[in-house]
Structure formats: C-alpha cells, structure tokens
PDB file of N, CA and C in Angstrom:
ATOM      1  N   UNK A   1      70.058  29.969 140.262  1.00  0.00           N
ATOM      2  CA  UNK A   1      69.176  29.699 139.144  1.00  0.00           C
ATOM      3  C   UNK A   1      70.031  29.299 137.938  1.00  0.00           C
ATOM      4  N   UNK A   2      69.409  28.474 137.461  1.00  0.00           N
ATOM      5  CA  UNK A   2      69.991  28.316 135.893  1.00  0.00           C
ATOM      6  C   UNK A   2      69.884  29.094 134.858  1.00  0.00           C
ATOM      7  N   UNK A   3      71.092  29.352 133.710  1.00  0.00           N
ATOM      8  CA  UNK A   3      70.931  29.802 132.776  1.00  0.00           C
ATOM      9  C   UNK A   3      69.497  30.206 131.870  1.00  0.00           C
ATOM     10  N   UNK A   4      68.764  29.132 132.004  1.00  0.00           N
ATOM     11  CA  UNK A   4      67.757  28.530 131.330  1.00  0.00           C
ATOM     12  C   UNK A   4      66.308  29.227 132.344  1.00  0.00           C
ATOM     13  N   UNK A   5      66.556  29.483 133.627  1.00  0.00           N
ATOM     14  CA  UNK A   5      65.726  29.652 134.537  1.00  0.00           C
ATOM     15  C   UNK A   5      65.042  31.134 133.723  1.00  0.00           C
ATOM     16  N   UNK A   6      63.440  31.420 134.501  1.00  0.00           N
ATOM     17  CA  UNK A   6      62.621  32.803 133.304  1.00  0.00           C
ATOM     18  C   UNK A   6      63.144  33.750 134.692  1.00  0.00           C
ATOM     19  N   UNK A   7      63.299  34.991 133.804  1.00  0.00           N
ATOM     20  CA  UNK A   7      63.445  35.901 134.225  1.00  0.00           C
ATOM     21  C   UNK A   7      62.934  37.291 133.880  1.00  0.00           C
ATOM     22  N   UNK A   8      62.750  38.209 134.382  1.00  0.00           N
ATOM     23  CA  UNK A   8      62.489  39.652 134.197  1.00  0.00           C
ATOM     24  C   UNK A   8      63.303  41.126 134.845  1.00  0.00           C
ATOM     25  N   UNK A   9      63.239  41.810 133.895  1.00  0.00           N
ATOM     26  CA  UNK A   9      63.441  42.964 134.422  1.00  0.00           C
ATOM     27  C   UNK A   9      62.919  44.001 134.292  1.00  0.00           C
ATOM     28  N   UNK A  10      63.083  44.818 135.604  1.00  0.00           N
ATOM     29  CA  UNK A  10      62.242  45.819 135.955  1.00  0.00           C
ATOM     30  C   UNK A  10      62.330  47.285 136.448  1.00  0.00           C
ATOM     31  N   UNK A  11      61.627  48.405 136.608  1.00  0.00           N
ATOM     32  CA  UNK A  11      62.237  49.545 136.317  1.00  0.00           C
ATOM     33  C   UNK A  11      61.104  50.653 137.304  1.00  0.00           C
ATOM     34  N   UNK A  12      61.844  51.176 138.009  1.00  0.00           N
ATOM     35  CA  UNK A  12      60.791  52.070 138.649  1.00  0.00           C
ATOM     36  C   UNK A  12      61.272  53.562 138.328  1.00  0.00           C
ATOM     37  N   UNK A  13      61.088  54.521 137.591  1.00  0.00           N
ATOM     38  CA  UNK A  13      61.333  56.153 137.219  1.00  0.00           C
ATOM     39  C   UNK A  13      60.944  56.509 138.827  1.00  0.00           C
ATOM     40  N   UNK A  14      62.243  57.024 138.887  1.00  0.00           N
ATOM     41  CA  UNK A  14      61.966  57.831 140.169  1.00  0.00           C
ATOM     42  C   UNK A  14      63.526  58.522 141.038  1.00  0.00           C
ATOM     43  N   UNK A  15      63.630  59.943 141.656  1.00  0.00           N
ATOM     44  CA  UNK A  15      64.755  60.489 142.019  1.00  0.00           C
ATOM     45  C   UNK A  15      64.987  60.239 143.413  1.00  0.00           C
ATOM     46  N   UNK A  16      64.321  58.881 143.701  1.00  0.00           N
ATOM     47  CA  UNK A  16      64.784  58.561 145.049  1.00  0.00           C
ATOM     48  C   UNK A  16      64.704  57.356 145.399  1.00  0.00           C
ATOM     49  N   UNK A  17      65.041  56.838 144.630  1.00  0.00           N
ATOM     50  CA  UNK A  17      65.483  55.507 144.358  1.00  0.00           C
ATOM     51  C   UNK A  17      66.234  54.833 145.677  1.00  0.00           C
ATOM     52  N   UNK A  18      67.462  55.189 146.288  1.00  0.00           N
ATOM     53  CA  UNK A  18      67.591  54.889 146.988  1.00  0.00           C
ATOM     54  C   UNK A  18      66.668  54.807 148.511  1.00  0.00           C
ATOM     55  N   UNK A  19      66.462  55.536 148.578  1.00  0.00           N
ATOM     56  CA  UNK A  19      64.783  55.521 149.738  1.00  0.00           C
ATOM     57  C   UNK A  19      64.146  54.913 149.755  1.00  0.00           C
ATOM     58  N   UNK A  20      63.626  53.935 148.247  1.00  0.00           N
ATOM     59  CA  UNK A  20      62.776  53.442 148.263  1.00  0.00           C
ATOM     60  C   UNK A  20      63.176  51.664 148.209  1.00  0.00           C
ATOM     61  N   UNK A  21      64.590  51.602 148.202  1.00  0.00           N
ATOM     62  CA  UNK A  21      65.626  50.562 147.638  1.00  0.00           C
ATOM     63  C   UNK A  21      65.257  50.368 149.836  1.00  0.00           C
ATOM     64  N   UNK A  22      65.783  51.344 150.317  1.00  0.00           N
ATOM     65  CA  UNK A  22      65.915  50.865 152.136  1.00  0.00           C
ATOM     66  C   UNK A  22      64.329  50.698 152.583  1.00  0.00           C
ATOM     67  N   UNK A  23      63.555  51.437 151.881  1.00  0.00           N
ATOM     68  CA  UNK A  23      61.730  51.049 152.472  1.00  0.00           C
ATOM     69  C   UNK A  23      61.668  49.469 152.095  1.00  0.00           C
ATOM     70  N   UNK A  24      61.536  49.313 150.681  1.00  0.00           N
ATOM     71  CA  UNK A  24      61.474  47.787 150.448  1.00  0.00           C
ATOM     72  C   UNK A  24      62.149  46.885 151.363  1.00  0.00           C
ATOM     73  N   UNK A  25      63.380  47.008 151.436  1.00  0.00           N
ATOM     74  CA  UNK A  25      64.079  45.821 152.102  1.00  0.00           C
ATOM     75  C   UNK A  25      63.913  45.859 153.774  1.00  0.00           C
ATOM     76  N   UNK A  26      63.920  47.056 154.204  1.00  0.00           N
ATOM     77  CA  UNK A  26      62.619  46.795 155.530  1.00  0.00           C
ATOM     78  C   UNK A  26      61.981  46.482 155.584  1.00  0.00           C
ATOM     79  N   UNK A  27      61.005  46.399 154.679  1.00  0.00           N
ATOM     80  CA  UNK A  27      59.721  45.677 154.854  1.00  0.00           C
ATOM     81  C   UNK A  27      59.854  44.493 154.640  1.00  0.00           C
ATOM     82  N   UNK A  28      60.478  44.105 153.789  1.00  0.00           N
ATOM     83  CA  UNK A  28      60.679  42.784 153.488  1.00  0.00           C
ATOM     84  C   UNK A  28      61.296  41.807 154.510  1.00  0.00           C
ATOM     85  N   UNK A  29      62.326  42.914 155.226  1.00  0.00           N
ATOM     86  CA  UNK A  29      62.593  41.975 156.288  1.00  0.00           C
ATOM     87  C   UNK A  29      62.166  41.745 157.317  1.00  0.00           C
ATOM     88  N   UNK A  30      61.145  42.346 157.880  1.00  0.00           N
ATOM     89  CA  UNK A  30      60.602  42.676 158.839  1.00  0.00           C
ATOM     90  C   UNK A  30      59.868  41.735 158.487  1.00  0.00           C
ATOM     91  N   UNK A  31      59.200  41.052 157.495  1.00  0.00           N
ATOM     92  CA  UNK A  31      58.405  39.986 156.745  1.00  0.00           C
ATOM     93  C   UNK A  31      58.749  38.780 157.207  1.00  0.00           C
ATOM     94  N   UNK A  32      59.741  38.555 156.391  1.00  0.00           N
ATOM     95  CA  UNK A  32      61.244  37.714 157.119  1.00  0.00           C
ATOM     96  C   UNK A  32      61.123  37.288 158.121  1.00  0.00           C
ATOM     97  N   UNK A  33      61.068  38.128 159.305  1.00  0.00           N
ATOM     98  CA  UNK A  33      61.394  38.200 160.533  1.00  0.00           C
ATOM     99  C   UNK A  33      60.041  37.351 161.275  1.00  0.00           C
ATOM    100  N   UNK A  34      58.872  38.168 160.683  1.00  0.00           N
ATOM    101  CA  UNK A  34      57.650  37.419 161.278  1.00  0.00           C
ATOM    102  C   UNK A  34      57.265  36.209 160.598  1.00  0.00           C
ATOM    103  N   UNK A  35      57.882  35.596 159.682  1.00  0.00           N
ATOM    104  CA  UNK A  35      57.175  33.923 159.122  1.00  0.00           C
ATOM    105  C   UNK A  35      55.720  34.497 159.121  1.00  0.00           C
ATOM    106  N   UNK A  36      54.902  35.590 158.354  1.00  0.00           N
ATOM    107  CA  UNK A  36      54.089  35.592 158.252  1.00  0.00           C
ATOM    108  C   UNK A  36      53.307  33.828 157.753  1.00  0.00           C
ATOM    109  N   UNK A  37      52.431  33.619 158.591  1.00  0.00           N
ATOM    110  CA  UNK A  37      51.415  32.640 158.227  1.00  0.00           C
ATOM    111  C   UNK A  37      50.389  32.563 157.087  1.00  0.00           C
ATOM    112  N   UNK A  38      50.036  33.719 156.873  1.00  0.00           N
ATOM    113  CA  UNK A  38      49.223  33.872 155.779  1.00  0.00           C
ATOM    114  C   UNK A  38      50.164  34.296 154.545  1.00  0.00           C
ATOM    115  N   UNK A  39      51.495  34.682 154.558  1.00  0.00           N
ATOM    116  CA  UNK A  39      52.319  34.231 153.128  1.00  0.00           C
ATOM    117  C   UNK A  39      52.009  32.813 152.920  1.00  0.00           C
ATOM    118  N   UNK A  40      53.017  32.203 153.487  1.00  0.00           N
ATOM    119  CA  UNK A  40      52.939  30.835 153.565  1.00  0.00           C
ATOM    120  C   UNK A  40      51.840  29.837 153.085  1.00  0.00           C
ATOM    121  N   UNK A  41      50.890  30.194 153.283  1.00  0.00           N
ATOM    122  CA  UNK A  41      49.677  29.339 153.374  1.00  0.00           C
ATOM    123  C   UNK A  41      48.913  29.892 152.010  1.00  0.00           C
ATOM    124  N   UNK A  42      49.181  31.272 151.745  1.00  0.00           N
ATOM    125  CA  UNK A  42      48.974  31.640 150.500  1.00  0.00           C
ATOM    126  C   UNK A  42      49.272  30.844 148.861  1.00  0.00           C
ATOM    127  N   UNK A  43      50.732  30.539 149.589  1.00  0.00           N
ATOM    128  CA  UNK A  43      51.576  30.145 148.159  1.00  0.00           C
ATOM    129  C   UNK A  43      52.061  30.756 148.097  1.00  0.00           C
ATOM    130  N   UNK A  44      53.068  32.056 148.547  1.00  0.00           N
ATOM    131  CA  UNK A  44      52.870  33.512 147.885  1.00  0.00           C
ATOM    132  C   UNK A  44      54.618  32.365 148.118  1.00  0.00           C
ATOM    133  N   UNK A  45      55.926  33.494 147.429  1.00  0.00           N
ATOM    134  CA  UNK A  45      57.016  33.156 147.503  1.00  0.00           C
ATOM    135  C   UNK A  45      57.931  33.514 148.652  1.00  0.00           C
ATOM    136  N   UNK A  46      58.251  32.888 149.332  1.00  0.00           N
ATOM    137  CA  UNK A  46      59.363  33.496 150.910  1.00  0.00           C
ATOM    138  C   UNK A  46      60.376  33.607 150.490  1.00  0.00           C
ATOM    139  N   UNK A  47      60.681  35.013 151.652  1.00  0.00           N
ATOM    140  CA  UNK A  47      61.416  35.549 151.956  1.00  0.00           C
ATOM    141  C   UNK A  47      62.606  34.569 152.861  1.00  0.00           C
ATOM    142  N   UNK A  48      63.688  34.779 152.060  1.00  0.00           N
ATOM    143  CA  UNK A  48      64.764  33.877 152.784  1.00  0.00           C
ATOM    144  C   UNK A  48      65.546  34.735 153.105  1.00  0.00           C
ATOM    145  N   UNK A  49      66.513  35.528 152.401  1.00  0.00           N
ATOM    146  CA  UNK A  49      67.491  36.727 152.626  1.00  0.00           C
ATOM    147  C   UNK A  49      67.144  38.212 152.446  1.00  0.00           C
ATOM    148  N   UNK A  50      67.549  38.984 152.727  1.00  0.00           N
ATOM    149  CA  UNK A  50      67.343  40.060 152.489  1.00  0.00           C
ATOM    150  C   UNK A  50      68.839  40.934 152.732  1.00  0.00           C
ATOM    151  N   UNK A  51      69.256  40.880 151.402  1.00  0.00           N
ATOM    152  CA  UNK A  51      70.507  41.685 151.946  1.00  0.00           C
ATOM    153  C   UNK A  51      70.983  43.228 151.098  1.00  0.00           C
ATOM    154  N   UNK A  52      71.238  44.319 151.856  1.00  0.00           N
ATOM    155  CA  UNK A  52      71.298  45.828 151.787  1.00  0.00           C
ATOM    156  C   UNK A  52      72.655  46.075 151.695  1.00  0.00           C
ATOM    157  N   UNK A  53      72.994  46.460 150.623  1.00  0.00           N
ATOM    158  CA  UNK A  53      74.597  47.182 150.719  1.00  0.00           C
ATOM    159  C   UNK A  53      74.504  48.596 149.239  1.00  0.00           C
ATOM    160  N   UNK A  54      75.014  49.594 150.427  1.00  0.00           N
ATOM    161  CA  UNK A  54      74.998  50.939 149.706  1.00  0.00           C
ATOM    162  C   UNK A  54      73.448  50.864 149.035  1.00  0.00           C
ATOM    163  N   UNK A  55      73.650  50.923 147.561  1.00  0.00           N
ATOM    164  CA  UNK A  55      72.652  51.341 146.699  1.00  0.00           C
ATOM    165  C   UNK A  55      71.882  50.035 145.609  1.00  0.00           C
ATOM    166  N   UNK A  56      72.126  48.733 146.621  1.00  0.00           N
ATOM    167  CA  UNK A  56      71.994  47.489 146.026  1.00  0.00           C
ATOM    168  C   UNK A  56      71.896  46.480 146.626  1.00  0.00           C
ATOM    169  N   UNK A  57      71.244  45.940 146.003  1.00  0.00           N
ATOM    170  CA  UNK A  57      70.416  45.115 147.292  1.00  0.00           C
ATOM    171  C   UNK A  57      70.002  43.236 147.186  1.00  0.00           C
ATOM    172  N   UNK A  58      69.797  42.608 147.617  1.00  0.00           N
ATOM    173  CA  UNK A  58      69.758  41.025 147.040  1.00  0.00           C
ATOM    174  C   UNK A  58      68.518  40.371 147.628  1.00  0.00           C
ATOM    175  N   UNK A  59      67.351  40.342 146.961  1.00  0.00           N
ATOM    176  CA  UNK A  59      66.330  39.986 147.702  1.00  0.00           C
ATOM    177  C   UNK A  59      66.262  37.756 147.469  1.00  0.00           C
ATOM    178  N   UNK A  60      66.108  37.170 148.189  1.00  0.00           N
ATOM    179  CA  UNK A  60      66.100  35.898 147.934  1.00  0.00           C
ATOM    180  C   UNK A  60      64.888  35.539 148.937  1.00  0.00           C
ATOM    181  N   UNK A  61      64.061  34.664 148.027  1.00  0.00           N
ATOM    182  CA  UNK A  61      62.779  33.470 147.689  1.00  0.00           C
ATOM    183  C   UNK A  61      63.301  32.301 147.824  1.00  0.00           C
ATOM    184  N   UNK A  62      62.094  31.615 148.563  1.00  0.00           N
ATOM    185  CA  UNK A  62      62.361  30.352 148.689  1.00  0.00           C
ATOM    186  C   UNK A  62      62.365  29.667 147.099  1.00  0.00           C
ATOM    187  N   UNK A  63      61.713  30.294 145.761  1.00  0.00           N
ATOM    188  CA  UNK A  63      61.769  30.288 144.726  1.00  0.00           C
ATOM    189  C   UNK A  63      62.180  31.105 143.573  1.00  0.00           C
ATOM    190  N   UNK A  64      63.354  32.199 143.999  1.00  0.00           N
ATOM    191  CA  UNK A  64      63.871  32.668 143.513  1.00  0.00           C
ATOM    192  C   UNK A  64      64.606  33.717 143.993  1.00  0.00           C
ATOM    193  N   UNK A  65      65.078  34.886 143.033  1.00  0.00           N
ATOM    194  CA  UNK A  65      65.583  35.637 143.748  1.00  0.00           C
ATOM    195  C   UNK A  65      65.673  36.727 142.704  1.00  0.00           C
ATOM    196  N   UNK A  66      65.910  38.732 143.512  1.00  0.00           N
ATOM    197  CA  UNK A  66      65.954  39.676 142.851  1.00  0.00           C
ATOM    198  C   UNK A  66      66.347  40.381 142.849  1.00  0.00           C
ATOM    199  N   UNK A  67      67.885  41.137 142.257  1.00  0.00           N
ATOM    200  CA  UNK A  67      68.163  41.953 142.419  1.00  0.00           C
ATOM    201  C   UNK A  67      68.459  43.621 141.904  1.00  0.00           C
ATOM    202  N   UNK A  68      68.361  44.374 143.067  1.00  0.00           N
ATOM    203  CA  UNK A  68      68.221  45.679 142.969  1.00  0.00           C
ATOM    204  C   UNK A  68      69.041  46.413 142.847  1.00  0.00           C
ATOM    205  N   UNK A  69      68.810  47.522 142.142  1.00  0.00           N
ATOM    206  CA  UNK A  69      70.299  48.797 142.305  1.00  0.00           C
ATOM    207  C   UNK A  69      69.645  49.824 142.048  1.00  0.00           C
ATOM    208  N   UNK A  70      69.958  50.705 142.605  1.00  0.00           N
ATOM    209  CA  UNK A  70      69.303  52.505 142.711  1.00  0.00           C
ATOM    210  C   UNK A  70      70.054  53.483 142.736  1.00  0.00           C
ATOM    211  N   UNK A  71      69.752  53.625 141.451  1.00  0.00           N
ATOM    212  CA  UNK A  71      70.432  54.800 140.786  1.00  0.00           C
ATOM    213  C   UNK A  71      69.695  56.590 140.612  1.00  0.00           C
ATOM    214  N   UNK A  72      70.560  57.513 140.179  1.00  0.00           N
ATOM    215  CA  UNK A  72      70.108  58.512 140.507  1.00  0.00           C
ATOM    216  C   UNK A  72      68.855  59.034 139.849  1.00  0.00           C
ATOM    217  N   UNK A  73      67.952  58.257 138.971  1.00  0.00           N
ATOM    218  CA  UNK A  73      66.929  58.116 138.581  1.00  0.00           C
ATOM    219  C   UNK A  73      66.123  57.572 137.941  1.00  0.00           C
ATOM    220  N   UNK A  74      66.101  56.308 138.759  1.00  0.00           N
ATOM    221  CA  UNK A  74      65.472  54.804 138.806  1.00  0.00           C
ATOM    222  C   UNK A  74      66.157  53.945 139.828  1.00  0.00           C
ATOM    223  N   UNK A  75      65.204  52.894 140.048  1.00  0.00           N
ATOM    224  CA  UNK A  75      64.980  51.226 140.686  1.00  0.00           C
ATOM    225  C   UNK A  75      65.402  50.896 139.662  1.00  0.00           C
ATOM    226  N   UNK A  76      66.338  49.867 139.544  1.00  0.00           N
ATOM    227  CA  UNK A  76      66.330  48.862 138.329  1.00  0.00           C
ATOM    228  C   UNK A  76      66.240  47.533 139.334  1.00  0.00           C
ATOM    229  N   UNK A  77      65.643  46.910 138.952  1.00  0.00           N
ATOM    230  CA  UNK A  77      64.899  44.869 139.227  1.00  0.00           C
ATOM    231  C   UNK A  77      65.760  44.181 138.187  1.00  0.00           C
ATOM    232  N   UNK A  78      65.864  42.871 138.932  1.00  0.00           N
ATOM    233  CA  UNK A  78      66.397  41.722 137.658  1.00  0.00           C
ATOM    234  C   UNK A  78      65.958  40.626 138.416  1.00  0.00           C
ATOM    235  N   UNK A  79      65.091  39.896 138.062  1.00  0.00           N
ATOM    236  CA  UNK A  79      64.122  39.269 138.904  1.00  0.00           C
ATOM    237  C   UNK A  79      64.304  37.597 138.209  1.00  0.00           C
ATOM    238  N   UNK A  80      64.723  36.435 138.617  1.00  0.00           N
ATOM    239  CA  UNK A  80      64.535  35.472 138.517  1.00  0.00           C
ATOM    240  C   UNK A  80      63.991  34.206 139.165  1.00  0.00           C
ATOM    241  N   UNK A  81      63.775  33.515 138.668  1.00  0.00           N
ATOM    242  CA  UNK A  81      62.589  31.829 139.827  1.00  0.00           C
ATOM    243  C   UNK A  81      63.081  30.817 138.445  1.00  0.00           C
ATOM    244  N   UNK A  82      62.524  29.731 139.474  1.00  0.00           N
ATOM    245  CA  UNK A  82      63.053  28.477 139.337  1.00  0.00           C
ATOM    246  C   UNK A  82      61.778  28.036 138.305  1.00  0.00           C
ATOM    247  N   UNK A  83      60.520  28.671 137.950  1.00  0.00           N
ATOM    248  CA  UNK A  83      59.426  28.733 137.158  1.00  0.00           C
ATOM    249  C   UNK A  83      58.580  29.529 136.991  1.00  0.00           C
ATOM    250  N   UNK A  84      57.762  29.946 136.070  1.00  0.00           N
ATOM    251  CA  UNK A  84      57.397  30.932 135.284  1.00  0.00           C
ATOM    252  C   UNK A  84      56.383  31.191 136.296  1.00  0.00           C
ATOM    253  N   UNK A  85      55.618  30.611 137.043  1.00  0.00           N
ATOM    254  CA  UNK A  85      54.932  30.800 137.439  1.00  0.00           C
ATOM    255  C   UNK A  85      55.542  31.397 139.281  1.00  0.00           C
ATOM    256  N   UNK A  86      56.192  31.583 139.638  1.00  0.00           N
ATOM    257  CA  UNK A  86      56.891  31.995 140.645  1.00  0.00           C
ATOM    258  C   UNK A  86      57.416  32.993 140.245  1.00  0.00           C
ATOM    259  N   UNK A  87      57.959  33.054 139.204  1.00  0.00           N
ATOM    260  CA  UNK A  87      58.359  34.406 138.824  1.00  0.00           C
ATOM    261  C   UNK A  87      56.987  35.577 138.652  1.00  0.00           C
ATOM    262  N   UNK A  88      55.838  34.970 138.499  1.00  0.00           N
ATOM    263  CA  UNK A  88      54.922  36.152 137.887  1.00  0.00           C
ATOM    264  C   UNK A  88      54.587  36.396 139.253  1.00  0.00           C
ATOM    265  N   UNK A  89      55.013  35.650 140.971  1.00  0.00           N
ATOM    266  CA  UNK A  89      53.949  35.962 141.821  1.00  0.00           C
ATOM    267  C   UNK A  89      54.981  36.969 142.594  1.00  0.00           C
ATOM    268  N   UNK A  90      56.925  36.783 142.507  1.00  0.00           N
ATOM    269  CA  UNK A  90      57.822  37.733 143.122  1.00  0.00           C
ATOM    270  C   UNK A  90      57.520  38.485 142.228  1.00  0.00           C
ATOM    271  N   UNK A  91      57.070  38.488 140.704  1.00  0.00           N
ATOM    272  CA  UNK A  91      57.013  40.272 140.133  1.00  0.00           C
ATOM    273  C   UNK A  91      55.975  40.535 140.655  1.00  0.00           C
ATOM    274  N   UNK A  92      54.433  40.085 140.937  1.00  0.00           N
ATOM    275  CA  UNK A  92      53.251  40.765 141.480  1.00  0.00           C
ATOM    276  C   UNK A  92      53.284  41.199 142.998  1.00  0.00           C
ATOM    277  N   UNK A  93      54.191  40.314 144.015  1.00  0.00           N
ATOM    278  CA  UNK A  93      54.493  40.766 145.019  1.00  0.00           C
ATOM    279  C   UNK A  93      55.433  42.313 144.954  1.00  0.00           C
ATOM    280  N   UNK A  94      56.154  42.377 144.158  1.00  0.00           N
ATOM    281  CA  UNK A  94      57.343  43.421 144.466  1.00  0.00           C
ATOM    282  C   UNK A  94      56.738  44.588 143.763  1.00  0.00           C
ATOM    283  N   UNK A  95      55.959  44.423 142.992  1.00  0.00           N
ATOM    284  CA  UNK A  95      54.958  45.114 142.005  1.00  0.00           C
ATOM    285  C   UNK A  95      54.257  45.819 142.943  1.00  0.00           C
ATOM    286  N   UNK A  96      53.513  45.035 143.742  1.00  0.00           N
ATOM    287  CA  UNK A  96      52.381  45.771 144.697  1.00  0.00           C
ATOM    288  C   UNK A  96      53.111  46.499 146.230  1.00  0.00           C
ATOM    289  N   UNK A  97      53.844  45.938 146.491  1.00  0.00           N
ATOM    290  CA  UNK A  97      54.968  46.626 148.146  1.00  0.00           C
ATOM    291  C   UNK A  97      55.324  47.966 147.757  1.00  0.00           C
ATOM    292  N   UNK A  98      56.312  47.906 146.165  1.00  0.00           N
ATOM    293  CA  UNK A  98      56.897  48.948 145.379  1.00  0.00           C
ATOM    294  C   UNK A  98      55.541  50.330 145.390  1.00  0.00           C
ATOM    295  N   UNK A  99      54.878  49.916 144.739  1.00  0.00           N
ATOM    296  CA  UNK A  99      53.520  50.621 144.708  1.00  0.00           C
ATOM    297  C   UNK A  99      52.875  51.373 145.439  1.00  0.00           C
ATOM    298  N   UNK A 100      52.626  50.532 146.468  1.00  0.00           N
ATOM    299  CA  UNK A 100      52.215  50.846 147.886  1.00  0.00           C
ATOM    300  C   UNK A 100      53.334  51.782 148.932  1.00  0.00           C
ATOM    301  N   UNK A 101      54.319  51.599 148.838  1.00  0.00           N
ATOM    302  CA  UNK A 101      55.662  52.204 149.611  1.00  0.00           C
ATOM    303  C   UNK A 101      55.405  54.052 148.910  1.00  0.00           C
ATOM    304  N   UNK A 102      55.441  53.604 147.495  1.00  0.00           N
ATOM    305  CA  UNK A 102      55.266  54.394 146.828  1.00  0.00           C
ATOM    306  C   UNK A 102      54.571  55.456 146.253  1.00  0.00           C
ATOM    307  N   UNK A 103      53.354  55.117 146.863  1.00  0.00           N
ATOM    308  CA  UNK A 103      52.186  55.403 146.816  1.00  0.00           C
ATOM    309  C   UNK A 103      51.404  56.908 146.334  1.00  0.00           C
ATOM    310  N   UNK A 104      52.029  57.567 147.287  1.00  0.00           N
ATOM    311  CA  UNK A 104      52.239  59.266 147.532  1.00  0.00           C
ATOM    312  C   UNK A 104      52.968  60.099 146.353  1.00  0.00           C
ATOM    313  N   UNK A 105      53.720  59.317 145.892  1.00  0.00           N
ATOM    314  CA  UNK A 105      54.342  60.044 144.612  1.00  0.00           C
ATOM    315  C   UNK A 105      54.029  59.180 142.785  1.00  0.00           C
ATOM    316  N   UNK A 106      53.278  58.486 143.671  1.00  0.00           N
ATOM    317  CA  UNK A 106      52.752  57.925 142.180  1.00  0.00           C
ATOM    318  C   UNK A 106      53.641  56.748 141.316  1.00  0.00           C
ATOM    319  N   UNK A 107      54.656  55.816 142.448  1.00  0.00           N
ATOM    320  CA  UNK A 107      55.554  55.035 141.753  1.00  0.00           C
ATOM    321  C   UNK A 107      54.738  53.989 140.900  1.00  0.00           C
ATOM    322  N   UNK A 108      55.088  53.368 139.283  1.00  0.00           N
ATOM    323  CA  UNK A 108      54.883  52.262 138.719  1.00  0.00           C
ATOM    324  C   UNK A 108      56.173  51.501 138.346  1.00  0.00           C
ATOM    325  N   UNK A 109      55.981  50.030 138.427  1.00  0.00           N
ATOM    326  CA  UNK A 109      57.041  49.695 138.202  1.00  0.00           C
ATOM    327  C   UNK A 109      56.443  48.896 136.827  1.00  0.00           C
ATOM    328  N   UNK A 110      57.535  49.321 136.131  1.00  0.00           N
ATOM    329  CA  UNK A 110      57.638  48.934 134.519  1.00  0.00           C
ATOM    330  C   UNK A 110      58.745  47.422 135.027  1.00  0.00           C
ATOM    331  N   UNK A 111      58.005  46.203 134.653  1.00  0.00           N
ATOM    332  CA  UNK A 111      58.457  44.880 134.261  1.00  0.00           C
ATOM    333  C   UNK A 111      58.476  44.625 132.527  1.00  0.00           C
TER     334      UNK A 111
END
C-alpha cells in the first residue's frame, strides 16, 4: 500500500489475546482454503495470505491488508486497502469474525 493509502486502527480489550489472534487466523484460513463462492460474489475482500508467527500475525486481501499483535491485554489491528471503501468492508469483516469468535466473553473491537 501506499503512503497515501486509508487506513485504521484497531483494538480489542481482552487477556487473551493471543487465543483469539490463533482463532481468527484459522478461520480465516480455512476461508482461504475453501474460495468460498459466496465471498467472492459478495464483493466482500479475499483472503490471499494468512500468516501466524508467535503473537503476530499478517492478514492479506486481495484489497488490502492487516496487521495483528497480541499482547498481554489487547488485539491491536492496523488495517490498510487500496480504498476507503475496502477498507470499511476488511474493518466490518474482521469486526464481525472478532465478535463472533468472541462472543462468550463479550469481545468489541474498538476501530
């Protein structure tokens, strides 16, 4: 992405951060893995990479990309796309997985 490219960042309060850093990127890849049809056909943004190391993580879009680090109490996001409008659909996607993963303990993610 370019300098110039929109970006956000983002923040999930929570003491298990890492747990929730390896749920996401399973799922995501497992996403990955199936070329879901109804992403695709959605518009929604694909999943190209998905890569996991220790407590940090590199999520990449066919229109952008986001990365993670989990710390001992919080998710931190740094979320960028190639347009504003791709960016609002990887924050509403990662917004709602995060959420949902999360569910049971009540995660929000602050963008």
């Amino acid at each position: 992405m370019s300098p110039d490219s929109p970006r956000a960042d983002g923040r999930v309060a929570t003491d298990r951060a890492a747990r929730y850093l390896t749920q996401l990127c399973g799922h995501l890849n497992a996403i990955q893995h199936r070329h879901e049809a109804r992403h695709s056909s959605a518009g929604l943004p694909q999943i190209r990479t998905v890569t996991l190391s220790g407590n940090a993580a590199l999520l990449e879009f066919d229109r952008g990309t986001c990365r993670l680090e989990a710390n001992d109490d919080a998710l931190i996001l740094s979320a960028d796309a190639t347009d504003a409008d791709s960016l609002q659909q990887i924050k509403t996607a990662l917004t709602h997985r995060l959420e949902t993963i999360g569910a049971r303990e009540g995660l929000r993610l602050t963008w």
